[in-house]
Protein backbone atom coordinates (compact mmCIF):
# COMPACT_ATOMS: atom_id res chain seq x y z
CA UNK A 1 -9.34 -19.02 -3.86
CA UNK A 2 -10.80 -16.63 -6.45
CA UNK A 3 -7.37 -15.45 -7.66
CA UNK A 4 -7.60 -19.92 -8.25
CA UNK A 5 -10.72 -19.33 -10.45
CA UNK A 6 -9.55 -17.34 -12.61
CA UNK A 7 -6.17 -18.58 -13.18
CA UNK A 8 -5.70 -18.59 -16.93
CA UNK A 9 -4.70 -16.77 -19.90
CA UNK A 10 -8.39 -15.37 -20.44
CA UNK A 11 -7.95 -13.15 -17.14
CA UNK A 12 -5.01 -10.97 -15.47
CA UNK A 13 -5.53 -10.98 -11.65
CA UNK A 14 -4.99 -7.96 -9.43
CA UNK A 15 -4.96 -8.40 -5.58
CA UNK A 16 -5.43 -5.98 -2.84
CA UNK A 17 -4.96 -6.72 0.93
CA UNK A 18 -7.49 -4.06 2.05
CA UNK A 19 -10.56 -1.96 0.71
CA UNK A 20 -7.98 1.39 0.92
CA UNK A 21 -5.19 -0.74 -1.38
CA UNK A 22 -8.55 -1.76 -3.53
CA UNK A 23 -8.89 1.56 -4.57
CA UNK A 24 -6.12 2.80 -5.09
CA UNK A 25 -5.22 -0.31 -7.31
CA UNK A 26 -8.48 0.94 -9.28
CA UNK A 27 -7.30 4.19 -9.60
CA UNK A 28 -3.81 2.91 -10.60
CA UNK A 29 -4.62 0.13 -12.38
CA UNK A 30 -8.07 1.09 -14.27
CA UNK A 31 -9.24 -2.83 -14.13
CA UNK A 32 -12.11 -4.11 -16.76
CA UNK A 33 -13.68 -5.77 -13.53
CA UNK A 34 -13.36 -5.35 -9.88
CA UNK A 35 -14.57 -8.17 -7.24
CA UNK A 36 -14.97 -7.09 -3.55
CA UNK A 37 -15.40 -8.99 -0.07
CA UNK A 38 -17.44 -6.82 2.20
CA UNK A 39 -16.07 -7.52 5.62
CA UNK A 40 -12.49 -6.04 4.55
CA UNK A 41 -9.81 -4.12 6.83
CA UNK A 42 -9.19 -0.40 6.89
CA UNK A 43 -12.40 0.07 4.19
CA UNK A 44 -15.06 -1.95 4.09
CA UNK A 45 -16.43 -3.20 0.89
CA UNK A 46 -19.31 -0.95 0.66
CA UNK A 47 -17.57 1.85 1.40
CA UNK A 48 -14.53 0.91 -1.33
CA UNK A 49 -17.54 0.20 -4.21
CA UNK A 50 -18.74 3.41 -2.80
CA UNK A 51 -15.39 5.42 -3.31
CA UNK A 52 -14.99 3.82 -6.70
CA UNK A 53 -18.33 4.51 -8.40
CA UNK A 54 -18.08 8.12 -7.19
CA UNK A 55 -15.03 8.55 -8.94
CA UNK A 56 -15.41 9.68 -12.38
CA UNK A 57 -12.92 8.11 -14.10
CA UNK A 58 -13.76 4.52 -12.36
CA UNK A 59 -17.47 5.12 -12.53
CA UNK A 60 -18.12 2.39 -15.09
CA UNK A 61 -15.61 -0.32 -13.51
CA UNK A 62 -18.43 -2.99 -12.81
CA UNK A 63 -18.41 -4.62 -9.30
CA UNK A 64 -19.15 -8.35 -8.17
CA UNK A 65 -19.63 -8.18 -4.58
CA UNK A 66 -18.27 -11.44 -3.29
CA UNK A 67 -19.20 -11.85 0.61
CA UNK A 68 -20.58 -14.16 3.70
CA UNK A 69 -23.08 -11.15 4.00
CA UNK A 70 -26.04 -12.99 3.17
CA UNK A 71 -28.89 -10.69 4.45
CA UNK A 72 -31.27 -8.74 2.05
CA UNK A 73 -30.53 -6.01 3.95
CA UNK A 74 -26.72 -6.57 2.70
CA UNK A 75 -27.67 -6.92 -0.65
CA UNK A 76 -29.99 -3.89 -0.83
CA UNK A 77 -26.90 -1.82 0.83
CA UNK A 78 -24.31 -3.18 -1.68
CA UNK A 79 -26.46 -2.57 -4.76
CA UNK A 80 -27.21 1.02 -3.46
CA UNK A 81 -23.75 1.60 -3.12
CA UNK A 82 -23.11 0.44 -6.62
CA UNK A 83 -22.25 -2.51 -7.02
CA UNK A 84 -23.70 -4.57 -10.58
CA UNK A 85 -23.49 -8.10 -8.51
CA UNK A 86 -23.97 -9.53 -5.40
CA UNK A 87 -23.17 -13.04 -4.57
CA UNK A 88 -22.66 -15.03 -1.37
CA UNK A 89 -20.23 -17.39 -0.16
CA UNK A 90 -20.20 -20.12 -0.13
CA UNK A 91 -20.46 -19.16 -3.86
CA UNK A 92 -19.93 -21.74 -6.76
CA UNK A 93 -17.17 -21.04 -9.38
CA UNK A 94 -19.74 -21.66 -12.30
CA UNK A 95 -22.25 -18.78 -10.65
CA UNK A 96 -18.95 -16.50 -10.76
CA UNK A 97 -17.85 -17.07 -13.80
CA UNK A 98 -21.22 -16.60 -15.42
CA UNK A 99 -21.70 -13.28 -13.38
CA UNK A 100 -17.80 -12.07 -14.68
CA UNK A 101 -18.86 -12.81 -18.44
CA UNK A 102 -22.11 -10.76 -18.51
CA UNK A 103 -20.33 -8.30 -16.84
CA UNK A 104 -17.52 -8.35 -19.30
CA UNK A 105 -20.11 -8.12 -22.16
């Protein structure tokens, strides 16, 4: 659904299946942005944002985190492990958008 979103010529989408394939796509790929789910297999999304802002060369990726992890206590967790943005699902497309444009500032 979010590859949908962003399904023009303004954006190139990159996919990973897991939070370990996330980051090694970062470290491969070097993207401008990176969006993560939390609940993920093999990594979780705070440990993948995690991973990624420790790594010098991928420190200033910035990260949307994208998840049905609505507690403050989720929040607070993914902002301390780096991450720029955190949004909840259901999320609406305009709310992304406007989050992936500051971002790309």
């Amino acid at each position: 659904m979010i590859t949908e979103v962003f399904n023009n010529p303004n954006y190139s989408v990159i996919t990973a299946a897991d939070g370990e394939e996330g980051v090694e796509k970062a470290k491969s790929e070097h993207p401008d942005l990176i969006i993560l789910d939390v609940v993920m297999p093999k990594m979780n999304g705070f440990q993948a944002c995690r991973t990624i802002k420790s790594t010098p060369e991928l420190d200033n990726i910035p990260i949307i985190m994208l998840t049905s992890k609505d507690q403050k206590s989720d929040e607070f967790w993914g902002k301390k492990q780096g991450a720029d943005r955190y949004l909840t699902k259901p999320f609406k497309t305009d709310e992304l958008l406007q989050a992936v444009k500051a971002l790309l500032a």
